[in-house]
Protein backbone atom coordinates (compact mmCIF):
# COMPACT_ATOMS: atom_id res chain seq x y z
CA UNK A 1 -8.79 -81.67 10.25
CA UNK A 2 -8.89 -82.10 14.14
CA UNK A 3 -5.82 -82.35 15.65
CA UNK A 4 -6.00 -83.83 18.83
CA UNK A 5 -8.20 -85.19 21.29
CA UNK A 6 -8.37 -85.01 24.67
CA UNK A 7 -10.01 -87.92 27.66
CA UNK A 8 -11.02 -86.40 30.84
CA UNK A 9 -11.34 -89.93 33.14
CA UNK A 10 -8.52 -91.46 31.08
CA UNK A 11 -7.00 -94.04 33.16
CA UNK A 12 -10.94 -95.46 33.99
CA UNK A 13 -12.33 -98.68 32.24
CA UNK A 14 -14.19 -96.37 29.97
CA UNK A 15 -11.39 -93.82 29.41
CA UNK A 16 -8.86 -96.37 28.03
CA UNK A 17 -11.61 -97.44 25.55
CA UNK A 18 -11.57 -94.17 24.31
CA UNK A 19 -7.86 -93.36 24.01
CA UNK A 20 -7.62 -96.92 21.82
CA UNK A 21 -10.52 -95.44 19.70
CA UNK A 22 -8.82 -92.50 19.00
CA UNK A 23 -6.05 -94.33 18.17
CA UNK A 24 -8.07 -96.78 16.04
CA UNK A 25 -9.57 -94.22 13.94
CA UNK A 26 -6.21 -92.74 12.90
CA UNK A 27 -6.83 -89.27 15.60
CA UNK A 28 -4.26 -87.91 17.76
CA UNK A 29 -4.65 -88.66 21.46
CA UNK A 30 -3.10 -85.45 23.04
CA UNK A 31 -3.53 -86.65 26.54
CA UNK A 32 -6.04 -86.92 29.74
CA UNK A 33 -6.92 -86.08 33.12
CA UNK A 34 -7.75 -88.44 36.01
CA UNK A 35 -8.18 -88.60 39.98
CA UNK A 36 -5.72 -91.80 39.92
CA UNK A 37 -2.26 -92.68 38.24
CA UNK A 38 -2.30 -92.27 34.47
CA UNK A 39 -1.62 -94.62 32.09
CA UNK A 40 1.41 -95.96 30.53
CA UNK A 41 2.79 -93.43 27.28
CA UNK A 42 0.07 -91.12 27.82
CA UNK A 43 0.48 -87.35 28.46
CA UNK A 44 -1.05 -86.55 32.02
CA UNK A 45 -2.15 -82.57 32.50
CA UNK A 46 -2.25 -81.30 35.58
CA UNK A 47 -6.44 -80.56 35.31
CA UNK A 48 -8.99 -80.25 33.10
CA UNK A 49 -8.37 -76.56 32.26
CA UNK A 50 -5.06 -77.63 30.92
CA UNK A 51 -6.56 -80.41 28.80
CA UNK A 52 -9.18 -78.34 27.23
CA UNK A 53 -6.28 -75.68 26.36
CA UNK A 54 -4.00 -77.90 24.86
CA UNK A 55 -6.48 -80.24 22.93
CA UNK A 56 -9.22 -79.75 20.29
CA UNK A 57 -11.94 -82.03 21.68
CA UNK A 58 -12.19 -83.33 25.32
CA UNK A 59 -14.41 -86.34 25.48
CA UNK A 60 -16.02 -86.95 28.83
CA UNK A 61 -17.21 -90.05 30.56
CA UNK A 62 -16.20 -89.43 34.35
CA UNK A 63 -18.87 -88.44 36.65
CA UNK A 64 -22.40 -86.03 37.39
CA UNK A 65 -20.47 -84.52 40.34
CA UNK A 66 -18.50 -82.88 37.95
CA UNK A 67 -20.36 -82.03 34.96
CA UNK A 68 -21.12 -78.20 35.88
CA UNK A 69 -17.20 -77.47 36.28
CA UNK A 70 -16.16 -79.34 33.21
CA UNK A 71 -19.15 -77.27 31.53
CA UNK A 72 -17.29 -73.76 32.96
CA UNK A 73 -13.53 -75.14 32.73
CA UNK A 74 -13.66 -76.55 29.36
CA UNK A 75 -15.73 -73.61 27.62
CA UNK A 76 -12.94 -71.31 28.57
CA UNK A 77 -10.80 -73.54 27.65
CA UNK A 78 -12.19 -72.86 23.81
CA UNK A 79 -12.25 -76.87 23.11
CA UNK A 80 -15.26 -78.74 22.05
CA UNK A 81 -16.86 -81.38 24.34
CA UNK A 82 -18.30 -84.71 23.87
CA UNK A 83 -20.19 -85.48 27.24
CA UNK A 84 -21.39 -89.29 27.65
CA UNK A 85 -21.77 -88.94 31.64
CA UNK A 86 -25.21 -89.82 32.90
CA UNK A 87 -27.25 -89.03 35.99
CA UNK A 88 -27.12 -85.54 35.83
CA UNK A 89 -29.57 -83.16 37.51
CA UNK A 90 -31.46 -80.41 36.01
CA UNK A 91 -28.90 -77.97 37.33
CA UNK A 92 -26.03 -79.89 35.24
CA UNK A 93 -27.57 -80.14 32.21
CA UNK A 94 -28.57 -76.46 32.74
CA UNK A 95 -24.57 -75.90 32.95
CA UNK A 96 -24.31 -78.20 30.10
CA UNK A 97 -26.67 -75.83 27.51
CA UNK A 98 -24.63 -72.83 28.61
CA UNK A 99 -21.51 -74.78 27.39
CA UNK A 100 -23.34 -75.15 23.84
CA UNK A 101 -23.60 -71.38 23.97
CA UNK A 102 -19.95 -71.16 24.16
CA UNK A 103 -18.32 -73.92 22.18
CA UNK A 104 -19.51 -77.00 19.97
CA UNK A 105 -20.63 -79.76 22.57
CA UNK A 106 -22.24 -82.97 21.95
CA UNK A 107 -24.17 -84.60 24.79
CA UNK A 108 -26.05 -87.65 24.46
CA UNK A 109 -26.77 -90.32 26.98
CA UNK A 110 -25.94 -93.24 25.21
CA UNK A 111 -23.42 -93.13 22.09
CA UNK A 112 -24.26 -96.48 20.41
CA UNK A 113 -25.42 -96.59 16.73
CA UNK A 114 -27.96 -98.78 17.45
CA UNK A 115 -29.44 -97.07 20.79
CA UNK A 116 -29.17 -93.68 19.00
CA UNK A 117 -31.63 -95.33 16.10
CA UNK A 118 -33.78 -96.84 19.10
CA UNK A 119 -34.76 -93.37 20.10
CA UNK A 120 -35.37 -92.07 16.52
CA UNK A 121 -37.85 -94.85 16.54
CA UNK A 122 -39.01 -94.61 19.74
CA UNK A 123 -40.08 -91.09 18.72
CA UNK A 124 -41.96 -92.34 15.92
CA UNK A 125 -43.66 -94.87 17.12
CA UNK A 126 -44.92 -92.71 19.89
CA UNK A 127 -46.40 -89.98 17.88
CA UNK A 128 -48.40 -93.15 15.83
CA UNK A 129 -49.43 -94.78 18.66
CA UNK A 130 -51.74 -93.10 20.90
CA UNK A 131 -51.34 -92.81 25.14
CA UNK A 132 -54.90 -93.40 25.67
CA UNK A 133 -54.34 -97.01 23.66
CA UNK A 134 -51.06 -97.57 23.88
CA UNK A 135 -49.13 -97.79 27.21
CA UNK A 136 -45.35 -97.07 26.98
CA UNK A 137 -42.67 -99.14 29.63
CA UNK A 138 -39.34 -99.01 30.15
CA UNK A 139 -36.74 -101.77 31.53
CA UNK A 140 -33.52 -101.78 31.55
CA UNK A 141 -30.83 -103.77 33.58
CA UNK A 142 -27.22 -102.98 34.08
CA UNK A 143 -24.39 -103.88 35.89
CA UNK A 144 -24.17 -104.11 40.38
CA UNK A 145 -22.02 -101.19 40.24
CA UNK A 146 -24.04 -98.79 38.08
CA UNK A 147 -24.51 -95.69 40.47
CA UNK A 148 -28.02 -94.47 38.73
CA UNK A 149 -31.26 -95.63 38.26
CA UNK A 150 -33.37 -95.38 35.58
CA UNK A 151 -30.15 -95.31 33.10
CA UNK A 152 -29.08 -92.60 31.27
CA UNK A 153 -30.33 -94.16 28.23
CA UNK A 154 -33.65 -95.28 29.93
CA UNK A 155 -34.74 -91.50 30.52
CA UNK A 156 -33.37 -90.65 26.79
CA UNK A 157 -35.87 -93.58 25.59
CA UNK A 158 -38.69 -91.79 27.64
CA UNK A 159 -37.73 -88.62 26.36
CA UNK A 160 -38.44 -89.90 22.78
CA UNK A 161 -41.70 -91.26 24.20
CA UNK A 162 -42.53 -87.82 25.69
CA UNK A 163 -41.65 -85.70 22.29
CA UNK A 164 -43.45 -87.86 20.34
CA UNK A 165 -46.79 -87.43 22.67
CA UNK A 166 -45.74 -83.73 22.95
CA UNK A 167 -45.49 -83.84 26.95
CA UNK A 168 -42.81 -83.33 29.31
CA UNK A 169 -41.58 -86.73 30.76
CA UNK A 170 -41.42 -85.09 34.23
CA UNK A 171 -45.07 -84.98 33.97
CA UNK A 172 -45.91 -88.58 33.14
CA UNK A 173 -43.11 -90.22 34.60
CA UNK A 174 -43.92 -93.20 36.96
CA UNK A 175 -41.24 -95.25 38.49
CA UNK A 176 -40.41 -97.46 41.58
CA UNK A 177 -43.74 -98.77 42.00
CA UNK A 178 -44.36 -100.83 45.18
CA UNK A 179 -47.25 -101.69 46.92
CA UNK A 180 -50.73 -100.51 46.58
CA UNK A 181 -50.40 -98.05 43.67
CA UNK A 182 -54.17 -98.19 42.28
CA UNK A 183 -54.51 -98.36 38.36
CA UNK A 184 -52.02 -96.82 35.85
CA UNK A 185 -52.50 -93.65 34.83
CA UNK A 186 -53.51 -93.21 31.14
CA UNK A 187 -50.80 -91.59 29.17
CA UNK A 188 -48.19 -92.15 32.03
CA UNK A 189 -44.09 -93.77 30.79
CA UNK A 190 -43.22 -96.34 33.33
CA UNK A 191 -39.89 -97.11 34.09
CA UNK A 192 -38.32 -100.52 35.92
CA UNK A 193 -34.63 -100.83 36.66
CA UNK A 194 -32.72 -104.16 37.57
CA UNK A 195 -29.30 -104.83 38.69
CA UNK A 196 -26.66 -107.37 39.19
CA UNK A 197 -24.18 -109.56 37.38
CA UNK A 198 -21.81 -107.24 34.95
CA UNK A 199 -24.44 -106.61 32.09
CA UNK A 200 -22.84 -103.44 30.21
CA UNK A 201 -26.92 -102.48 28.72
CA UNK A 202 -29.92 -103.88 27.93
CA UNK A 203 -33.00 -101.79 27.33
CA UNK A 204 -36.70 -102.52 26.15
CA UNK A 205 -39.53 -100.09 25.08
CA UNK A 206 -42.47 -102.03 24.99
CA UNK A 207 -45.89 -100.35 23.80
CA UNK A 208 -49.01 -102.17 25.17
CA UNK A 209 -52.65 -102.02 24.11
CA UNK A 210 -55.18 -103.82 24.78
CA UNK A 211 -54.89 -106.29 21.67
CA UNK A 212 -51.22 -105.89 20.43
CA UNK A 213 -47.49 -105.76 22.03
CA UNK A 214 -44.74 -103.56 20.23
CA UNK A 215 -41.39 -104.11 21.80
CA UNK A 216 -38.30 -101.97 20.21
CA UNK A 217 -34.82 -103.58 22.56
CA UNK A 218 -31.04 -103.15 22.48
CA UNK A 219 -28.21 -105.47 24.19
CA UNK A 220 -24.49 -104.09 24.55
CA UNK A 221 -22.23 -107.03 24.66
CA UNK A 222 -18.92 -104.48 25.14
CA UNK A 223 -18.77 -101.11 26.10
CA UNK A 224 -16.49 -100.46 22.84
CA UNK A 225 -19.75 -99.41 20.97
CA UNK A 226 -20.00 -96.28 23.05
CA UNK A 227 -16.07 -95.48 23.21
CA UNK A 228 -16.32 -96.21 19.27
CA UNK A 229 -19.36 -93.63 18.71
CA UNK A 230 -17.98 -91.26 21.20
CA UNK A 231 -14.79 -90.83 19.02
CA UNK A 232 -17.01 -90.53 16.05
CA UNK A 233 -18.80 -87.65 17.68
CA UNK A 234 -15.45 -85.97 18.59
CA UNK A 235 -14.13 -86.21 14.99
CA UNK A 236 -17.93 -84.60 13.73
CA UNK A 237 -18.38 -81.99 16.46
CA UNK A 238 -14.59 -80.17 15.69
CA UNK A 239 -15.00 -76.94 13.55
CA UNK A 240 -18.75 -77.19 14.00
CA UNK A 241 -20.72 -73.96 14.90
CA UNK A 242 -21.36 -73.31 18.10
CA UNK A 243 -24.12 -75.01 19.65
CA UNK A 244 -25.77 -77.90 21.79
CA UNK A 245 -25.99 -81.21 19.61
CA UNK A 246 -27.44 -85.23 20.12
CA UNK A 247 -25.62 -88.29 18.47
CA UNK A 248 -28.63 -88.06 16.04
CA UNK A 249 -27.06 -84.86 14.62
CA UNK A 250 -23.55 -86.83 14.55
CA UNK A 251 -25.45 -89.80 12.43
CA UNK A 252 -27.54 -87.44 10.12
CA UNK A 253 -30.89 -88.22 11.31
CA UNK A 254 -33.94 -86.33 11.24
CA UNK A 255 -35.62 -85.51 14.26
């Protein structure tokens, strides 16, 4: 039985989501770290290497900038990790697979029920549907404050695309078009991005031939849905072997 969980970020909008989940689901919330004042009845550590020492499960929502020294800190540390942070670069998520060499982590970059089913789709329906007939798009809008564009979520959608069509999304990525771009390219994922207002997600997958439209779309109303799946990750990933694992592992899909 895990015994306590720790919130790196904790006194954020996200990180107090995540303590009352914890709470909610009957867990023991053994503290958190943040770059501001704590919050009220909850045990402040001094950093992040005394959090992972003195919990069983750090979750992590803070930001890219620090995703290769959580990856170092909380690995020695010996506590698993549940990483929901998005934007990272190829060098983070590099840091982020040596983590899952050391200790259980789950990383995923969206921890919704329903986004995590999206992609298992999304997968699916891109293996069915051939590139040369089908042309894949992605849009997704978010809030005016949201630091990252395409969403974390919008590249894990293309991602789906991409294993389904057995490519590398690097290689067929287009995005930011403007101006005089000439014709699609056959096979390509497109992404859009839109922002403004305080929308907490919306995302759309839409496959487009020349005689049909498939759309596959998600809407977050409250950002509860990823604090609640983020909790329910934590309480899965404790006393797992060591490894790297998805929110698809957490729900029992198959890949």
């Amino acid at each position: 039985m895990i015994k306590g969980i720790g919130i790196a970020g904790i006194a954020g909008r996200m990180g107090q989501l995540l303590a009352e989940e914890t709470l909610a689901a009957g867990l023991k919330l053994v503290g958190g770290v943040d770059r501001v004042a704590g919050t009220n009845g909850v045990t402040m550590f001094k950093d992040i290497s005394a959090l992972a020492e003195a919990c069983d499960v750090v979750v992590d929502f803070t930001h890219a900038s620090t995703a290769q020294s959580h990856a170092v800190t909380i690995a020695a540390g010996g506590a698993a990790w549940v990483l929901g942070t998005t934007g990272l670069s190829a060098e983070d998520e590099a840091a982020v697979a040596a983590a899952g060499k050391r200790v259980p982590v789950v990383y995923a970059p969206n921890y919704s029920a329903g986004v995590t089913l999206l992609m298992a789709l999304a997968e699916r329906m891109a293996a069915a549907l051939p590139a040369e007939s089908y042309d894949a798009e992605i849009l997704e809008m978010h809030h005016r404050q949201k630091v990252d564009a395409p969403s974390g979520t919008a590249v894990g959608l293309g991602r789906a695309v991409a294993r389904g069509r057995g490519v590398r999304l690097e290689d067929v990525t287009e995005s930011g078009r403007d101006g005089h771009t000439g014709a699609r390219k056959t096979g390509a994922i497109g992404f859009a991005a839109l922002r403004g207002g305080q929308v907490v997600g919306e995302h759309s997958l839409l496959f487009a031939s020349g005689t049909e439209h498939i759309t596959l779309s998600h809407r977050a109303f409250d950002r509860r849905a990823f604090a609640t799946g983020a909790i329910r990750a934590a309480g899965w990933v404790y006393g797992k072997p060591i490894g790297l694992y998805g929110m698809t592992d957490v729900l029992g899909l198959i890949s």
